[in-house]
Protein backbone atom coordinates (compact mmCIF):
# COMPACT_ATOMS: atom_id res chain seq x y z
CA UNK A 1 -13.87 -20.39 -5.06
CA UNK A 2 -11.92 -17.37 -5.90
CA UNK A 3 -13.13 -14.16 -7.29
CA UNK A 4 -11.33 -11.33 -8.46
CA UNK A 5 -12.74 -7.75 -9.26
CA UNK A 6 -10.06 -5.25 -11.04
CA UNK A 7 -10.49 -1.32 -10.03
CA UNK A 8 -8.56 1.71 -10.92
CA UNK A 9 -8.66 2.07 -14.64
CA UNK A 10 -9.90 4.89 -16.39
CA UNK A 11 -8.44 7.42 -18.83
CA UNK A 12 -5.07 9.32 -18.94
CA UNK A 13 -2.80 11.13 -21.10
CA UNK A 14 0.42 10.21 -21.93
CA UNK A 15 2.76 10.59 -18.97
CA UNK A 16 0.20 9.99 -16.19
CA UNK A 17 -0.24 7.27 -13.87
CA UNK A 18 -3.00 5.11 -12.54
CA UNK A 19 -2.63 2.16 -9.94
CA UNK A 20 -5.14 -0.58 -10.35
CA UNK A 21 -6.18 -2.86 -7.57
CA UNK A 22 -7.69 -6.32 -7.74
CA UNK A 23 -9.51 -7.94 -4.64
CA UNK A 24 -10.33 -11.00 -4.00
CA UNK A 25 -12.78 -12.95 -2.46
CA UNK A 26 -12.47 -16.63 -1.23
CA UNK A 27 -9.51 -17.94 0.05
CA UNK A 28 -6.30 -16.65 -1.15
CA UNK A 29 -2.80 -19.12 -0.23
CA UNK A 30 -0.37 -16.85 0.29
CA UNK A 31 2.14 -18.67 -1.49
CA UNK A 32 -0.21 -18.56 -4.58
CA UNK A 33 1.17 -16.18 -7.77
CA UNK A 34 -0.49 -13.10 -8.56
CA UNK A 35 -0.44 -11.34 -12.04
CA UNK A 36 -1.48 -8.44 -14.07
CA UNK A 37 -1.84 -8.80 -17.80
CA UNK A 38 -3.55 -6.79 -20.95
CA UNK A 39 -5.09 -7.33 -24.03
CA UNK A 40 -5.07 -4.34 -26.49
CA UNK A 41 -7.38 -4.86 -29.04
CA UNK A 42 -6.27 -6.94 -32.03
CA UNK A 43 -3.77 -8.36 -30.08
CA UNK A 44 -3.29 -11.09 -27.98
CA UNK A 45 -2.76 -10.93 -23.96
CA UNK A 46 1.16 -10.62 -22.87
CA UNK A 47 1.67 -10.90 -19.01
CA UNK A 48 2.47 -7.37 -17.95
CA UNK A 49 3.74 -8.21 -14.21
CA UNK A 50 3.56 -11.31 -11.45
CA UNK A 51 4.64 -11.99 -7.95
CA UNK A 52 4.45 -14.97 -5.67
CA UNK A 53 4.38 -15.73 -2.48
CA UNK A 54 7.81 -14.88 -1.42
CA UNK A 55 7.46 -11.25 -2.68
CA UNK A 56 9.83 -12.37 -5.47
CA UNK A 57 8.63 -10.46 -8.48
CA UNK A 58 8.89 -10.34 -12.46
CA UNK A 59 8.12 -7.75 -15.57
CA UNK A 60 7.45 -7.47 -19.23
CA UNK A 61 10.38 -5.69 -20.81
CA UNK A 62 7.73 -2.99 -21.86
CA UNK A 63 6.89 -2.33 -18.87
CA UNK A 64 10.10 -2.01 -16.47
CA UNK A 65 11.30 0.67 -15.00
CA UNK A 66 7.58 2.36 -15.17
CA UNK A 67 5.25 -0.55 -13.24
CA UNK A 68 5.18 -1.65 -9.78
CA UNK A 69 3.19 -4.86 -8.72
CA UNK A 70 2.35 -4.89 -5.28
CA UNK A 71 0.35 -7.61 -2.89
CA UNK A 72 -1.30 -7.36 0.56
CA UNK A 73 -1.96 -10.45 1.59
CA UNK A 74 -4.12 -9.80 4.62
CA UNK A 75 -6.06 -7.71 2.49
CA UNK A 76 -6.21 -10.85 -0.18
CA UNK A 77 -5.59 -7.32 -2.72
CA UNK A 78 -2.99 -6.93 -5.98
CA UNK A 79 -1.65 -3.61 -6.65
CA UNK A 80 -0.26 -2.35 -10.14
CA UNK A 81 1.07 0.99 -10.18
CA UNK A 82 1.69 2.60 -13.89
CA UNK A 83 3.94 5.50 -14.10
CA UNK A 84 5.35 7.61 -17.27
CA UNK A 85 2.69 5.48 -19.09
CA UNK A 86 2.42 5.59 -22.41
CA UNK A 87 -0.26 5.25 -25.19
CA UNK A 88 0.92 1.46 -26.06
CA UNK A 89 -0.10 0.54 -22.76
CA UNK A 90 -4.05 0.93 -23.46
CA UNK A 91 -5.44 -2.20 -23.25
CA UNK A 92 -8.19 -3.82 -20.87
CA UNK A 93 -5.86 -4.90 -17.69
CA UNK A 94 -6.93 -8.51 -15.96
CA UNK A 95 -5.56 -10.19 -12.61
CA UNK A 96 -4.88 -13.48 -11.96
CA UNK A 97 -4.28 -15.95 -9.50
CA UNK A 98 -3.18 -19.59 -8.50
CA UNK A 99 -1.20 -21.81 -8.17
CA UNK A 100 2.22 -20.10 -10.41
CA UNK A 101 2.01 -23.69 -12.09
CA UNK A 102 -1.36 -22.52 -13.32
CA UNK A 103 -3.65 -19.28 -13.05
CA UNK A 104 -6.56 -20.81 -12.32
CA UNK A 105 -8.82 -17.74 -11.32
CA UNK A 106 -9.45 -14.40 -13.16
CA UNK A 107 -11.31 -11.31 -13.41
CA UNK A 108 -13.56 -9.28 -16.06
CA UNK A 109 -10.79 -6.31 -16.65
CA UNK A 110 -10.55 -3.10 -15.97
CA UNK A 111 -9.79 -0.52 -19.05
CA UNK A 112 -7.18 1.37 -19.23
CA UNK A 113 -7.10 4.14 -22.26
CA UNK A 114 -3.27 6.39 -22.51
CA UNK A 115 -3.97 9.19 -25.05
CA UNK A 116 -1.08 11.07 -26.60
């Protein structure tokens, strides 16, 4: 069974960056899809970022230009790099993985708080 821990959150101000890493434990394909996504409270969860296995990758128009999502697969880790962030982007970021059919594993968050 997979098990993901997030890491790298914390507070900024507006401007700054963070990167936030998720590891995982348990057996990883490397042709499964890996994504970020946030849930700001009172709203729902949006998908912030994915990649799959090929490298091949994908954004939320809010966040292009500024993110990077990275994987190592020998490391079974998922990188998210924030730059130029912004105090709409404070939310509690989660990662995900699986099958891209279907995220089937996920972990507890890690908060990220952008103040102005």
């Amino acid at each position: 069974q997979v098990q993901l821990v997030e890491s790298g959150g914390g507070s900024v101000q507006s401007g700054g960056s963070l990167r936030l890493s998720c590891a995982a434990s348990g057996f990883i394909h490397s042709w499964y899809c890996m994504s970020w996504f946030r849930q700001a409270p009172g709203k729902e969860r949006e998908g912030v970022a994915s990649i799959d296995g090929d490298g091949t990758t994908s954004y939320a128009n809010s966040v292009k230009g500024r993110f990077t999502i990275s994987r190592d697969n020998p490391k079974n880790t998922l990188y998210l790099q924030m730059n130029s962030l912004k105090p709409e982007d404070t939310a509690m970021y989660y990662c995900a993985a699986g099958p891209c059919s279907g995220l089937d594993a996920w972990g507890q968050g890690t908060l990220v708080t952008v103040s102005s």
